[in-house]
PDB file of N, CA and C in Angstrom:
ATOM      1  N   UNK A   1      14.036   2.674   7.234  1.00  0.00           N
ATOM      2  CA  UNK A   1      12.753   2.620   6.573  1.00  0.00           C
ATOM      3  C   UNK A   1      12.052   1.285   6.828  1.00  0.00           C
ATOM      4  N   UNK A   2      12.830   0.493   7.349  1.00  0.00           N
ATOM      5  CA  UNK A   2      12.472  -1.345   7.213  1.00  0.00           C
ATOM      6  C   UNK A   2      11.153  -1.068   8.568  1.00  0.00           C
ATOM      7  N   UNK A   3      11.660  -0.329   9.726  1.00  0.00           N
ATOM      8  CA  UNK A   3      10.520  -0.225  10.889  1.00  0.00           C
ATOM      9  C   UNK A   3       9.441   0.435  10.427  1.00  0.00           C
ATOM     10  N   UNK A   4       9.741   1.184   9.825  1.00  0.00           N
ATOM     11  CA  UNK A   4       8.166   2.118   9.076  1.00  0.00           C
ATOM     12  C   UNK A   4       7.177   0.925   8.492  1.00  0.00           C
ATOM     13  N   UNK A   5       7.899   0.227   8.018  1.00  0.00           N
ATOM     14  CA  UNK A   5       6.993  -0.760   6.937  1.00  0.00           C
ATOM     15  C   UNK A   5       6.121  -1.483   7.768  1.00  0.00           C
ATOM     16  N   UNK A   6       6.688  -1.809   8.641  1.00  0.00           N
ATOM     17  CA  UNK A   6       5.537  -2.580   9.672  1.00  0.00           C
ATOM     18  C   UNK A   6       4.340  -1.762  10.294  1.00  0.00           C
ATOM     19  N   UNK A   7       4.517  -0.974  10.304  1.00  0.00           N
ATOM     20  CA  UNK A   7       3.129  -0.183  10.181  1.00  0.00           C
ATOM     21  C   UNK A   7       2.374   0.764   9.478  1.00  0.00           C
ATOM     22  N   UNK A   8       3.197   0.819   8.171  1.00  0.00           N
ATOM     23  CA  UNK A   8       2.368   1.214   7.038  1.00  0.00           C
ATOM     24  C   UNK A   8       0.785   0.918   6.379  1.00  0.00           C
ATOM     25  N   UNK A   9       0.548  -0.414   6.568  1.00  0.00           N
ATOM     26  CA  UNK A   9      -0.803  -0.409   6.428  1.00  0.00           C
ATOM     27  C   UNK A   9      -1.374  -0.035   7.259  1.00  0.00           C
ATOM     28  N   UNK A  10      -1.595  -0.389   8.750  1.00  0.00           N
ATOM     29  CA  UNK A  10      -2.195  -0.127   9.462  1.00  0.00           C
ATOM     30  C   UNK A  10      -2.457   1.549   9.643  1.00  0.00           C
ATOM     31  N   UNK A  11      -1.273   2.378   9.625  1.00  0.00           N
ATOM     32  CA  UNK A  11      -1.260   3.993   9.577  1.00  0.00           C
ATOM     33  C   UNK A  11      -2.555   4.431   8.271  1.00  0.00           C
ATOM     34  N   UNK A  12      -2.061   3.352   7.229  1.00  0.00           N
ATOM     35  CA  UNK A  12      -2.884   3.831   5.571  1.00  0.00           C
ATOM     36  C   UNK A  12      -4.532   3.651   5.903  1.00  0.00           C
ATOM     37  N   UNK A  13      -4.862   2.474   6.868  1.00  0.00           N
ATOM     38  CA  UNK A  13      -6.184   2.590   7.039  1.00  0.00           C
ATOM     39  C   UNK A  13      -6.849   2.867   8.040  1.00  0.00           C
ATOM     40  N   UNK A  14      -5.871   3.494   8.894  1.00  0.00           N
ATOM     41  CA  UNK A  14      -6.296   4.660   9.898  1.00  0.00           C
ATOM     42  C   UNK A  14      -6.697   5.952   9.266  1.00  0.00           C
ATOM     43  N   UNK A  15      -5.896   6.783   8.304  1.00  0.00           N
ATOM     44  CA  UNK A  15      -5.581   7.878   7.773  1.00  0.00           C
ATOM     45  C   UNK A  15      -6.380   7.436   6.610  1.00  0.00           C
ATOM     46  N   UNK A  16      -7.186   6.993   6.055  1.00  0.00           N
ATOM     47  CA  UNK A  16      -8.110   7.165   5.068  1.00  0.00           C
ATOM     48  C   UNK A  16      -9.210   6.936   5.790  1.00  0.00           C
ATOM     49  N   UNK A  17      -9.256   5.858   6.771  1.00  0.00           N
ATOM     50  CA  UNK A  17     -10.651   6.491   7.576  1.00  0.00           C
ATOM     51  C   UNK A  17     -10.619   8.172   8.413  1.00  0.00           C
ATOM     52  N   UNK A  18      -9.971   8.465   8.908  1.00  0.00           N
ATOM     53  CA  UNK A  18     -10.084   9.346   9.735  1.00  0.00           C
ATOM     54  C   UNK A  18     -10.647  10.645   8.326  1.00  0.00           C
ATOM     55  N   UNK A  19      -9.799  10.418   7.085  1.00  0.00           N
ATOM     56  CA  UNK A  19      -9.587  11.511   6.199  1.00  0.00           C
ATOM     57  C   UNK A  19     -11.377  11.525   5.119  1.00  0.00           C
ATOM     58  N   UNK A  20     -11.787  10.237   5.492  1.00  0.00           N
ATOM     59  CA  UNK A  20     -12.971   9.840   4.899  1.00  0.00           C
ATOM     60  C   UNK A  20     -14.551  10.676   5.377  1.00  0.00           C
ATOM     61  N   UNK A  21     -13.862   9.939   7.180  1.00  0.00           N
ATOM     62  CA  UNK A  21     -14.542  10.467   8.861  1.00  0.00           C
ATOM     63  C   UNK A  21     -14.982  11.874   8.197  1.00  0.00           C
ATOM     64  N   UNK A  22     -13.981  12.516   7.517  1.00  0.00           N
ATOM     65  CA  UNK A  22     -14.029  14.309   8.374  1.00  0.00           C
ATOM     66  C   UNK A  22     -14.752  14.852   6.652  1.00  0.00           C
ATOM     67  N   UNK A  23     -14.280  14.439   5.827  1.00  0.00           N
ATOM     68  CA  UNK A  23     -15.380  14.675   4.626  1.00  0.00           C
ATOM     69  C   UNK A  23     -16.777  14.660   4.620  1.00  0.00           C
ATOM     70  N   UNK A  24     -16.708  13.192   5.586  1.00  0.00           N
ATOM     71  CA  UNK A  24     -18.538  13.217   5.449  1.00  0.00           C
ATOM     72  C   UNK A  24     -19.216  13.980   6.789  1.00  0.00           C
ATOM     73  N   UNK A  25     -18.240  14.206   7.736  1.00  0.00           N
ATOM     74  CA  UNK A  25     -19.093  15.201   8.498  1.00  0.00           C
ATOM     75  C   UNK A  25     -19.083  16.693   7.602  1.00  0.00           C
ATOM     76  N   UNK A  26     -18.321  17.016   6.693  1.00  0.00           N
ATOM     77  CA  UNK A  26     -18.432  17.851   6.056  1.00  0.00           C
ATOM     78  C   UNK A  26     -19.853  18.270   5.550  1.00  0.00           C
ATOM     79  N   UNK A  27     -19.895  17.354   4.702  1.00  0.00           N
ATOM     80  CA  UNK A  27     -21.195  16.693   3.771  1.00  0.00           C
ATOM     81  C   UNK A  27     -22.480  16.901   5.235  1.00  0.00           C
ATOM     82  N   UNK A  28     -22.391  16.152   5.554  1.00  0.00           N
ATOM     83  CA  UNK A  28     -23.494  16.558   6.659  1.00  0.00           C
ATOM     84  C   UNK A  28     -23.857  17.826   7.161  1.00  0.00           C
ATOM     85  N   UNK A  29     -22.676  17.847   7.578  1.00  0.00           N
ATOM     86  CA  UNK A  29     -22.977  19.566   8.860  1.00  0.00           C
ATOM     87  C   UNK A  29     -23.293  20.703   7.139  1.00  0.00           C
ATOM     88  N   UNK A  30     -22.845  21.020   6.512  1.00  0.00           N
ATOM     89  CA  UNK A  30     -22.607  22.186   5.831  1.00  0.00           C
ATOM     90  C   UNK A  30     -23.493  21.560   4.509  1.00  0.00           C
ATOM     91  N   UNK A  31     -24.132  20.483   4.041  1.00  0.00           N
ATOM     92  CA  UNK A  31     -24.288  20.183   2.555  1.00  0.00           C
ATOM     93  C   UNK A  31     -23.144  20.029   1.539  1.00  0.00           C
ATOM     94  N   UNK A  32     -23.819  19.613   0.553  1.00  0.00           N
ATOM     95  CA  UNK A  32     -22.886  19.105  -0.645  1.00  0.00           C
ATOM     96  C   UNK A  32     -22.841  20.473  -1.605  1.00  0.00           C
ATOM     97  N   UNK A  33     -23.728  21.698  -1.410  1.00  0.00           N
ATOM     98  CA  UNK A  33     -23.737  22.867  -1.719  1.00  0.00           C
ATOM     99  C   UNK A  33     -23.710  23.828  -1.295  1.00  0.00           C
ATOM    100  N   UNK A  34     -23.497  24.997  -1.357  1.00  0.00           N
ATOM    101  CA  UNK A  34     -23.801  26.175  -0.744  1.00  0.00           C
ATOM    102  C   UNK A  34     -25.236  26.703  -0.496  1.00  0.00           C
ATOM    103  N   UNK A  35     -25.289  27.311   0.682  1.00  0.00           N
ATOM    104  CA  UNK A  35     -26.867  27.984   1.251  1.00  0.00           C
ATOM    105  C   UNK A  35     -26.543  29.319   1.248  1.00  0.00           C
ATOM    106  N   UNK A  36     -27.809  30.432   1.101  1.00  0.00           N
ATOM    107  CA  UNK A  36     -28.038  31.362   1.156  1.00  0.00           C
ATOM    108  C   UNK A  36     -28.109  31.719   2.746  1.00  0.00           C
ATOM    109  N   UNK A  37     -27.148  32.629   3.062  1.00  0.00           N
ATOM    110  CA  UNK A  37     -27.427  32.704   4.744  1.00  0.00           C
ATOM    111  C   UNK A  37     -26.654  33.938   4.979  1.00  0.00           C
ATOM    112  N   UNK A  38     -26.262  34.557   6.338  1.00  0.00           N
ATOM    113  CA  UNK A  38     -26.361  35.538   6.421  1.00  0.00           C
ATOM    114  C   UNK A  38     -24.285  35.231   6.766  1.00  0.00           C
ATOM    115  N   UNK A  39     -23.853  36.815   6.348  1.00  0.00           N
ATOM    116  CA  UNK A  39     -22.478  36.654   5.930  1.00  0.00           C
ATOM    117  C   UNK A  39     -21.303  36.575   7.175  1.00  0.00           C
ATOM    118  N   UNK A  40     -22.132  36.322   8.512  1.00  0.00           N
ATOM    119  CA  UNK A  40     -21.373  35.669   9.496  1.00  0.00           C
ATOM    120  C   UNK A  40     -21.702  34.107   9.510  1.00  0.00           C
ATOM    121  N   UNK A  41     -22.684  33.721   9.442  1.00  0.00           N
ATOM    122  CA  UNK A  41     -22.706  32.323   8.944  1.00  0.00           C
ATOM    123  C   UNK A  41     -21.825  31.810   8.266  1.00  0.00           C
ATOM    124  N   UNK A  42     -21.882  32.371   7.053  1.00  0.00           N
ATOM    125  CA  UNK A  42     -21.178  31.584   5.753  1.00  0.00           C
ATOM    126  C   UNK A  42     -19.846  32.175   6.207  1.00  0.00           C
ATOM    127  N   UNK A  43     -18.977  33.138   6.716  1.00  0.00           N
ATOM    128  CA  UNK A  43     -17.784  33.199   6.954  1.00  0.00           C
ATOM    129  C   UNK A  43     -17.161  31.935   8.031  1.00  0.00           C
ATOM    130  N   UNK A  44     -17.936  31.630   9.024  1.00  0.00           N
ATOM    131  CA  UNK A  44     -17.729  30.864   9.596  1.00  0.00           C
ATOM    132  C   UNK A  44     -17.861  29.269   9.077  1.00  0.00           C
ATOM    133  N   UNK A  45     -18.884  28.962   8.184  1.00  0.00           N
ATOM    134  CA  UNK A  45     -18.891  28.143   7.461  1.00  0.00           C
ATOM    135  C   UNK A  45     -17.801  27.500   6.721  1.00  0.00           C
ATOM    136  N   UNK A  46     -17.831  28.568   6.026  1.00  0.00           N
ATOM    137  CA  UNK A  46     -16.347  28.959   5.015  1.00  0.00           C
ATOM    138  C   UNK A  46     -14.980  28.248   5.787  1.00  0.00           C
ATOM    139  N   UNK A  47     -14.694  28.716   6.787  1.00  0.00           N
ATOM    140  CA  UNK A  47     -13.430  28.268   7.761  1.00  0.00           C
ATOM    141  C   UNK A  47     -13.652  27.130   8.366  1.00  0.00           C
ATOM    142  N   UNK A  48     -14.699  26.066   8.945  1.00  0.00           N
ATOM    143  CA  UNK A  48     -15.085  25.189   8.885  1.00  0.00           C
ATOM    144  C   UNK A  48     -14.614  24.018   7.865  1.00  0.00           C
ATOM    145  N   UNK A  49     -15.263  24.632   6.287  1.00  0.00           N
ATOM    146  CA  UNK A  49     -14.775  23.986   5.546  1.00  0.00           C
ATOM    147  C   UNK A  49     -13.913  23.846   5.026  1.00  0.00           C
ATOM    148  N   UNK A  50     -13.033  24.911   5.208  1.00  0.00           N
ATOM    149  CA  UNK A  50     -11.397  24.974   4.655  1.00  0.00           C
ATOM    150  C   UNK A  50     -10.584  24.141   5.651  1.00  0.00           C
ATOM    151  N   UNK A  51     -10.695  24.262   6.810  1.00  0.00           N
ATOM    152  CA  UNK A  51     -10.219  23.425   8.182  1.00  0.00           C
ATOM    153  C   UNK A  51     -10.460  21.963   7.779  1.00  0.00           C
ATOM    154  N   UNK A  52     -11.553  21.778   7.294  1.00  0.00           N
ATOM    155  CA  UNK A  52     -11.776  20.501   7.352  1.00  0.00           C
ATOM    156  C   UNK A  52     -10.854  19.601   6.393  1.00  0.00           C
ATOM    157  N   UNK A  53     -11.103  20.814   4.915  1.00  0.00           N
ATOM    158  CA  UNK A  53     -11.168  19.510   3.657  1.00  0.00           C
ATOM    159  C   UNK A  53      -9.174  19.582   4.018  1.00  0.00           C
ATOM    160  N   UNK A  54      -8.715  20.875   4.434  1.00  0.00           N
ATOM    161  CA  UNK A  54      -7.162  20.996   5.176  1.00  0.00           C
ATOM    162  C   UNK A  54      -6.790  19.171   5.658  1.00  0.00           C
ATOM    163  N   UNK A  55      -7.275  19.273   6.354  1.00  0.00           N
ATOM    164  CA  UNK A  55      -6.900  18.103   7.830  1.00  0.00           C
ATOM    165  C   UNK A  55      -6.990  16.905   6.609  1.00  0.00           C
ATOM    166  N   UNK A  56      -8.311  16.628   5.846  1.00  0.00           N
ATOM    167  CA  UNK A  56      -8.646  15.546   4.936  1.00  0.00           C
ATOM    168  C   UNK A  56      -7.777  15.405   4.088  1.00  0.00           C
ATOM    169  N   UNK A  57      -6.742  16.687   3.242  1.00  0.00           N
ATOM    170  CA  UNK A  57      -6.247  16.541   2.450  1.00  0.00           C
ATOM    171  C   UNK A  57      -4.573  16.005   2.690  1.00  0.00           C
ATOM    172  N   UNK A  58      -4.505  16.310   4.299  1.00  0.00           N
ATOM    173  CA  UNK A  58      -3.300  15.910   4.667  1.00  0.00           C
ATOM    174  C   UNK A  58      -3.112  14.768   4.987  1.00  0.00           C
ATOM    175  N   UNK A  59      -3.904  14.107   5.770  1.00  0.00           N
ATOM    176  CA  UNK A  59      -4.844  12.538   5.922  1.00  0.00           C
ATOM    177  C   UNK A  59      -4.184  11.332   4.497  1.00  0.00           C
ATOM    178  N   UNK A  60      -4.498  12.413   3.945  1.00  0.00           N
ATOM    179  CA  UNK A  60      -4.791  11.948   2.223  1.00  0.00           C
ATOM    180  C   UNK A  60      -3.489  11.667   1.551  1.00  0.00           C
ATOM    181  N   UNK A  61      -2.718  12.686   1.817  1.00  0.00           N
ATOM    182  CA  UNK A  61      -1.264  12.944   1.420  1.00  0.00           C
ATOM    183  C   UNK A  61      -0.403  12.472   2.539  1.00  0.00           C
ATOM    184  N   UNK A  62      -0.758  12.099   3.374  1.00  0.00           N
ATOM    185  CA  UNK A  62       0.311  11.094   4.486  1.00  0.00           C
ATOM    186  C   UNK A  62       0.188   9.301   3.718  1.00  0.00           C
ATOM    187  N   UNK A  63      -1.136   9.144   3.554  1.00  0.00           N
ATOM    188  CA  UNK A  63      -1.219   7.898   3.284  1.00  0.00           C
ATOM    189  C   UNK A  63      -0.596   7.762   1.899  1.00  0.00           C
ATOM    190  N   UNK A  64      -0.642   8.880   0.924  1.00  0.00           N
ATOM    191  CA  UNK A  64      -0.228   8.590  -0.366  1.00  0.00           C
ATOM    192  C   UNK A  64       1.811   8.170   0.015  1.00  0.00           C
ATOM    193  N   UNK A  65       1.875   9.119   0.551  1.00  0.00           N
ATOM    194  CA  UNK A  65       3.353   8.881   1.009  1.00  0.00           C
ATOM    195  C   UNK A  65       3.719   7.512   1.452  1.00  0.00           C
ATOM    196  N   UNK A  66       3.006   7.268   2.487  1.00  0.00           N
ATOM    197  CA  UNK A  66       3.261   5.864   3.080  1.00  0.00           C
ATOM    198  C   UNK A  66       3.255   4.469   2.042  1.00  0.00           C
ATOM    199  N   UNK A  67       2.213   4.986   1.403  1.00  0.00           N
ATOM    200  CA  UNK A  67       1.913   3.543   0.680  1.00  0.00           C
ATOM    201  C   UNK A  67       3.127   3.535  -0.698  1.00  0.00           C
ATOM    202  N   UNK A  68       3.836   5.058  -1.154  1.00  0.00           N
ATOM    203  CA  UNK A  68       4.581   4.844  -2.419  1.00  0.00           C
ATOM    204  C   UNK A  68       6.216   4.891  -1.867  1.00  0.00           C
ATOM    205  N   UNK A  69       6.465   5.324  -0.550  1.00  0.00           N
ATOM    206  CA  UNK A  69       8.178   5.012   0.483  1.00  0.00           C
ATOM    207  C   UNK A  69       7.571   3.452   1.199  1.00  0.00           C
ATOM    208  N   UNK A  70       7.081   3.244   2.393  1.00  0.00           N
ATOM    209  CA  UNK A  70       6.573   2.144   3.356  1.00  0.00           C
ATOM    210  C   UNK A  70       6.601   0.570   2.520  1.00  0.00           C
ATOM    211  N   UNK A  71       5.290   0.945   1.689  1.00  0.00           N
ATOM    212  CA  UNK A  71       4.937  -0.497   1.272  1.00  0.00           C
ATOM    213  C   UNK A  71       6.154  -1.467   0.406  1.00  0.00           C
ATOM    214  N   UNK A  72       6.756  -0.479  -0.992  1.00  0.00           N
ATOM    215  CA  UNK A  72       7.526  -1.106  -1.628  1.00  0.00           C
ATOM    216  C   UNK A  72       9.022  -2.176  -0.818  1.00  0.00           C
ATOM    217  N   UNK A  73       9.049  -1.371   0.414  1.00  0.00           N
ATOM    218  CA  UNK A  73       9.980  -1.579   1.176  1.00  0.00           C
ATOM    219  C   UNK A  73       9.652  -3.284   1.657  1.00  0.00           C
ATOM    220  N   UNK A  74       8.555  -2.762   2.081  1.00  0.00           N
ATOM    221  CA  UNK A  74       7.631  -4.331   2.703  1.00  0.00           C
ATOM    222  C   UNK A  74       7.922  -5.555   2.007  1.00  0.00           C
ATOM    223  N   UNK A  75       7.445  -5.301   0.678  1.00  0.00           N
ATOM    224  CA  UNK A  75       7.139  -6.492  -0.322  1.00  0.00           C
ATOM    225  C   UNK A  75       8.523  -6.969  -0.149  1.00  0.00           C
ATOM    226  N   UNK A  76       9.593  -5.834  -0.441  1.00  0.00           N
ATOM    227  CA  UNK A  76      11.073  -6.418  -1.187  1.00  0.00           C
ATOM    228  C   UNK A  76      12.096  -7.058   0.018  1.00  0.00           C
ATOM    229  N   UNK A  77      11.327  -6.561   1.559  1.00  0.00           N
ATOM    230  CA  UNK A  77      11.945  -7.017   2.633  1.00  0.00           C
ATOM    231  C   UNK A  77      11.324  -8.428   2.998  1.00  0.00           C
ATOM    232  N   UNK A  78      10.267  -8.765   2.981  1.00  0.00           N
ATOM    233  CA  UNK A  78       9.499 -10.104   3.439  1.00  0.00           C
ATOM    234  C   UNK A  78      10.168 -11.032   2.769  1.00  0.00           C
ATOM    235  N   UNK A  79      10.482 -11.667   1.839  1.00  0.00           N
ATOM    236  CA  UNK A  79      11.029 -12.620   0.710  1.00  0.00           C
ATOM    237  C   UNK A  79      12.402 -12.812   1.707  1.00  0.00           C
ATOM    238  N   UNK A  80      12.890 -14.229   1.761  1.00  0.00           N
ATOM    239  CA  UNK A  80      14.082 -14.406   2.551  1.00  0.00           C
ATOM    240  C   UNK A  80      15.365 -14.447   1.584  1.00  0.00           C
ATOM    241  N   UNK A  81      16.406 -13.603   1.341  1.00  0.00           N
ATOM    242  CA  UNK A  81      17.335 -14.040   0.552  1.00  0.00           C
ATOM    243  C   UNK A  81      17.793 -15.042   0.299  1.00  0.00           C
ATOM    244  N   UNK A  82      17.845 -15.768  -0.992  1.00  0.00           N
ATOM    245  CA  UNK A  82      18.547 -16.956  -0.912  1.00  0.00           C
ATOM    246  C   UNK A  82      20.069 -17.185  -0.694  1.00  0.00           C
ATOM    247  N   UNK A  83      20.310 -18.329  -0.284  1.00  0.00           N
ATOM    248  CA  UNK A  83      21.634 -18.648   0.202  1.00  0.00           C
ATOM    249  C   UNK A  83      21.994 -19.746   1.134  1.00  0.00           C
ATOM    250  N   UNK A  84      23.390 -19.598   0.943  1.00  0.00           N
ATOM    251  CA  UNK A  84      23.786 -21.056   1.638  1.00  0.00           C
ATOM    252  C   UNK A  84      23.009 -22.143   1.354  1.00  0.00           C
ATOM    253  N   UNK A  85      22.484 -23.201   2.099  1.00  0.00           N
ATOM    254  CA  UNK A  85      21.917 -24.591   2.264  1.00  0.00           C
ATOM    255  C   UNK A  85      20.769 -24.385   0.968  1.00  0.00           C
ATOM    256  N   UNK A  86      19.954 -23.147   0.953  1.00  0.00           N
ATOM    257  CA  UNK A  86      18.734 -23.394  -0.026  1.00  0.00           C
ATOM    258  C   UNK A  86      19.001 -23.370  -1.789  1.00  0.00           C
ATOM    259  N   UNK A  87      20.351 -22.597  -1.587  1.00  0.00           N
ATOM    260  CA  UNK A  87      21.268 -22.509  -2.925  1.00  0.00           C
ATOM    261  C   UNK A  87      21.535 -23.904  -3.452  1.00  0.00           C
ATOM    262  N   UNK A  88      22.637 -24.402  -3.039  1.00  0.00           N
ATOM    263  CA  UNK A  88      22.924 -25.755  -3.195  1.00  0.00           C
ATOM    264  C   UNK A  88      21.745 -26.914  -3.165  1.00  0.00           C
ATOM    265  N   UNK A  89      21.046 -26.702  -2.200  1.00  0.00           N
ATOM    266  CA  UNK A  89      19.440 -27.798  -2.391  1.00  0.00           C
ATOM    267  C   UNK A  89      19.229 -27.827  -3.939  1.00  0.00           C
ATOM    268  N   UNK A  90      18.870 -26.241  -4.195  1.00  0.00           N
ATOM    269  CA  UNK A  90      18.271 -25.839  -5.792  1.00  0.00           C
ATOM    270  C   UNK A  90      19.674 -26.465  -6.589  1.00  0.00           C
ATOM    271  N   UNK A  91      20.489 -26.312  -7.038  1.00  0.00           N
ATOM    272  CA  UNK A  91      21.260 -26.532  -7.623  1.00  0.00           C
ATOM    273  C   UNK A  91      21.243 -28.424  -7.231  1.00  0.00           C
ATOM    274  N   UNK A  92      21.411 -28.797  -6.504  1.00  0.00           N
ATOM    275  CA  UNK A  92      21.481 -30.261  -6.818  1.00  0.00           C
ATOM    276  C   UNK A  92      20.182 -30.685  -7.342  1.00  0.00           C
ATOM    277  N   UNK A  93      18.744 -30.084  -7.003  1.00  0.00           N
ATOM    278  CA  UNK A  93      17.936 -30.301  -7.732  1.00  0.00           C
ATOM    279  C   UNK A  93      17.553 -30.036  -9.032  1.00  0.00           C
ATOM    280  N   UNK A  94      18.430 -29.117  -9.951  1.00  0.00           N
ATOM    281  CA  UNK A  94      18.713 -29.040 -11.060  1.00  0.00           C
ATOM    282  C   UNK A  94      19.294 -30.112 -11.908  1.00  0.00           C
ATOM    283  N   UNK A  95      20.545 -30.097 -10.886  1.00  0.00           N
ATOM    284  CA  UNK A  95      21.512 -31.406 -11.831  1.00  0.00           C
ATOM    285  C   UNK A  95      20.701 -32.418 -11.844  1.00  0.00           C
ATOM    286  N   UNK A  96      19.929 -32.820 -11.048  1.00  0.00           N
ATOM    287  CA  UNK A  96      18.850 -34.163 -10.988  1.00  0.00           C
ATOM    288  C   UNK A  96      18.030 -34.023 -12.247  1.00  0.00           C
ATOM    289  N   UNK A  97      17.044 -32.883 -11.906  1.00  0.00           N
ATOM    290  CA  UNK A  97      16.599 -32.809 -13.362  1.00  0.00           C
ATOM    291  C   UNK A  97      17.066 -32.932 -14.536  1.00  0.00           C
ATOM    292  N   UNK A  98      18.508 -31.912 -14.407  1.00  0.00           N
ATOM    293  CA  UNK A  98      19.132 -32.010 -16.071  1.00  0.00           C
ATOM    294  C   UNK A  98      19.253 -33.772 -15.915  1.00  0.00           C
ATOM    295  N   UNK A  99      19.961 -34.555 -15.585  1.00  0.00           N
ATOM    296  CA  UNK A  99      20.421 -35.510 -15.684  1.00  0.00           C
ATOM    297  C   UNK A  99      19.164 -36.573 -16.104  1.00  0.00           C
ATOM    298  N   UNK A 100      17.742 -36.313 -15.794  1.00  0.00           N
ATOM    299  CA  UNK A 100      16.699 -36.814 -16.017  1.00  0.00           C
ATOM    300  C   UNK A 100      16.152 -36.849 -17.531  1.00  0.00           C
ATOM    301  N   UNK A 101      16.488 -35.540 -17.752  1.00  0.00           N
ATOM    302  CA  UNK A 101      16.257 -35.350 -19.451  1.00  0.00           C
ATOM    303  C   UNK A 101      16.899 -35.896 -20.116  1.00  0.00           C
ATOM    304  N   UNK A 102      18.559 -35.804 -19.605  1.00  0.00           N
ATOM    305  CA  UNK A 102      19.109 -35.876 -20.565  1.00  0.00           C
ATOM    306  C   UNK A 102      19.102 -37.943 -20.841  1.00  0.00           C
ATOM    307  N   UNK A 103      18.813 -38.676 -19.861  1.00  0.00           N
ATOM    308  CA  UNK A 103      18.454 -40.100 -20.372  1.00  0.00           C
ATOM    309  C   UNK A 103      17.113 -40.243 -20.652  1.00  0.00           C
ATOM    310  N   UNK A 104      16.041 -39.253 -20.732  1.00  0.00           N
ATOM    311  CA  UNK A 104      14.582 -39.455 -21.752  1.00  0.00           C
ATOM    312  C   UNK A 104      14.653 -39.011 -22.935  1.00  0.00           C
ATOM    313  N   UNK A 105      16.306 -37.896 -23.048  1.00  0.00           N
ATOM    314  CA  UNK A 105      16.755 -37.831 -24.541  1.00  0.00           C
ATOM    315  C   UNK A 105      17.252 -38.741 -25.209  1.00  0.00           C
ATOM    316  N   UNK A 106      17.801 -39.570 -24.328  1.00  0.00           N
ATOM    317  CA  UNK A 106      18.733 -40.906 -24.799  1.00  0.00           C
ATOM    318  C   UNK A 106      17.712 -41.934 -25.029  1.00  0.00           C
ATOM    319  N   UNK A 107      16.722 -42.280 -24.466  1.00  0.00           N
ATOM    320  CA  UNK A 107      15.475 -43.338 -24.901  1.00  0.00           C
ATOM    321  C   UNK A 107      15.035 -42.643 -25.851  1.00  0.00           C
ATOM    322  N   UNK A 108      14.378 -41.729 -26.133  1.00  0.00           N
ATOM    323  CA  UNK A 108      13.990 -41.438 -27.264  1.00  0.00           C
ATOM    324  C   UNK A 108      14.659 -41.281 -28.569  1.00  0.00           C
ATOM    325  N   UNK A 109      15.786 -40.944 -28.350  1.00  0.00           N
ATOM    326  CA  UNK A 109      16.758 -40.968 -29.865  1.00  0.00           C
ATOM    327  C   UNK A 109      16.667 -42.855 -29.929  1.00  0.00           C
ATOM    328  N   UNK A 110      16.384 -43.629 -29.277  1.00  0.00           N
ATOM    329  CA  UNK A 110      16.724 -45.107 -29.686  1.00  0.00           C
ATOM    330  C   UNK A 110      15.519 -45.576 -29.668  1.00  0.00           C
ATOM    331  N   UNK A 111      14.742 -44.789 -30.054  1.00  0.00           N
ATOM    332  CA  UNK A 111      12.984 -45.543 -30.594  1.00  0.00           C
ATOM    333  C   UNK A 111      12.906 -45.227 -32.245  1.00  0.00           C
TER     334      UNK A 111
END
C-alpha cells in the first residue's frame, strides 16, 4: 500500500477533474433540466446521461477510496521513526533539563 501512496493525490486530482470535466459537459450538452422532444431524442439523451453521470460517479468513488486506504498511509509513513542516535540525543536532553530545574528549585527554596 506504501507505493500507492505516492500517487494518491495526484490520481485524487486527476479523478475529480476528469469526474467534474464530464458533469459539466453534461450540464451543457443536455441542460440542468429536461426538454420536451421527440422520444428518440430523449431515449438517446437518456443513455447519454446515464453513461455520463456512470463514468462521474465512478471517478467519484475511486477518489473517495484513494483518499480514505492511500492518504492515511502517507501521513503515518512520512514521519521518520525514532531511534538509535535521535533517542538518546532526546533523552540526554531531558536529563539536562531535569537537572536545570531541579537547581532553580534549589535557588528558590533558599530565597
Amino acid at each position: 500500500m506504501a507505493h500507492l501512496a505516492s500517487y494518491a493525490l495526484p490520481a485524487i486530482i486527476a479523478l475529480t477533474s476528469v469526474g467534474a470535466f464530464i458533469m459539466c459537459l453534461l450540464v451543457l450538452r443536455f441542460g440542468a433540466s429536461p426538454l420536451e422532444e421527440d422520444p428518440d431524442e430523449a431515449s438517446r439523451r437518456l443513455v447519454w446521461a446515464r453513461v455520463g453521470y456512470g463514468v462521474a460517479a465512478i471517478c467519484f468513488a475511486v477518489v473517495a477510496l484513494l483518499a480514505v486506504i492511500a492518504l492515511p498511509g502517507r501521513r503515518a509513513g512520512s514521519a521518520p521513526a525514532p531511534g538509535g542516535q535521535a533517542t538518546a540525543a532526546l533523552e540526554a536532553k531531558l536529563e539536562e533539563q531535569a537537572r536545570e530545574l531541579e537547581r532553580l528549585r534549589e535557588t528558590l527554596s533558599r530565597l
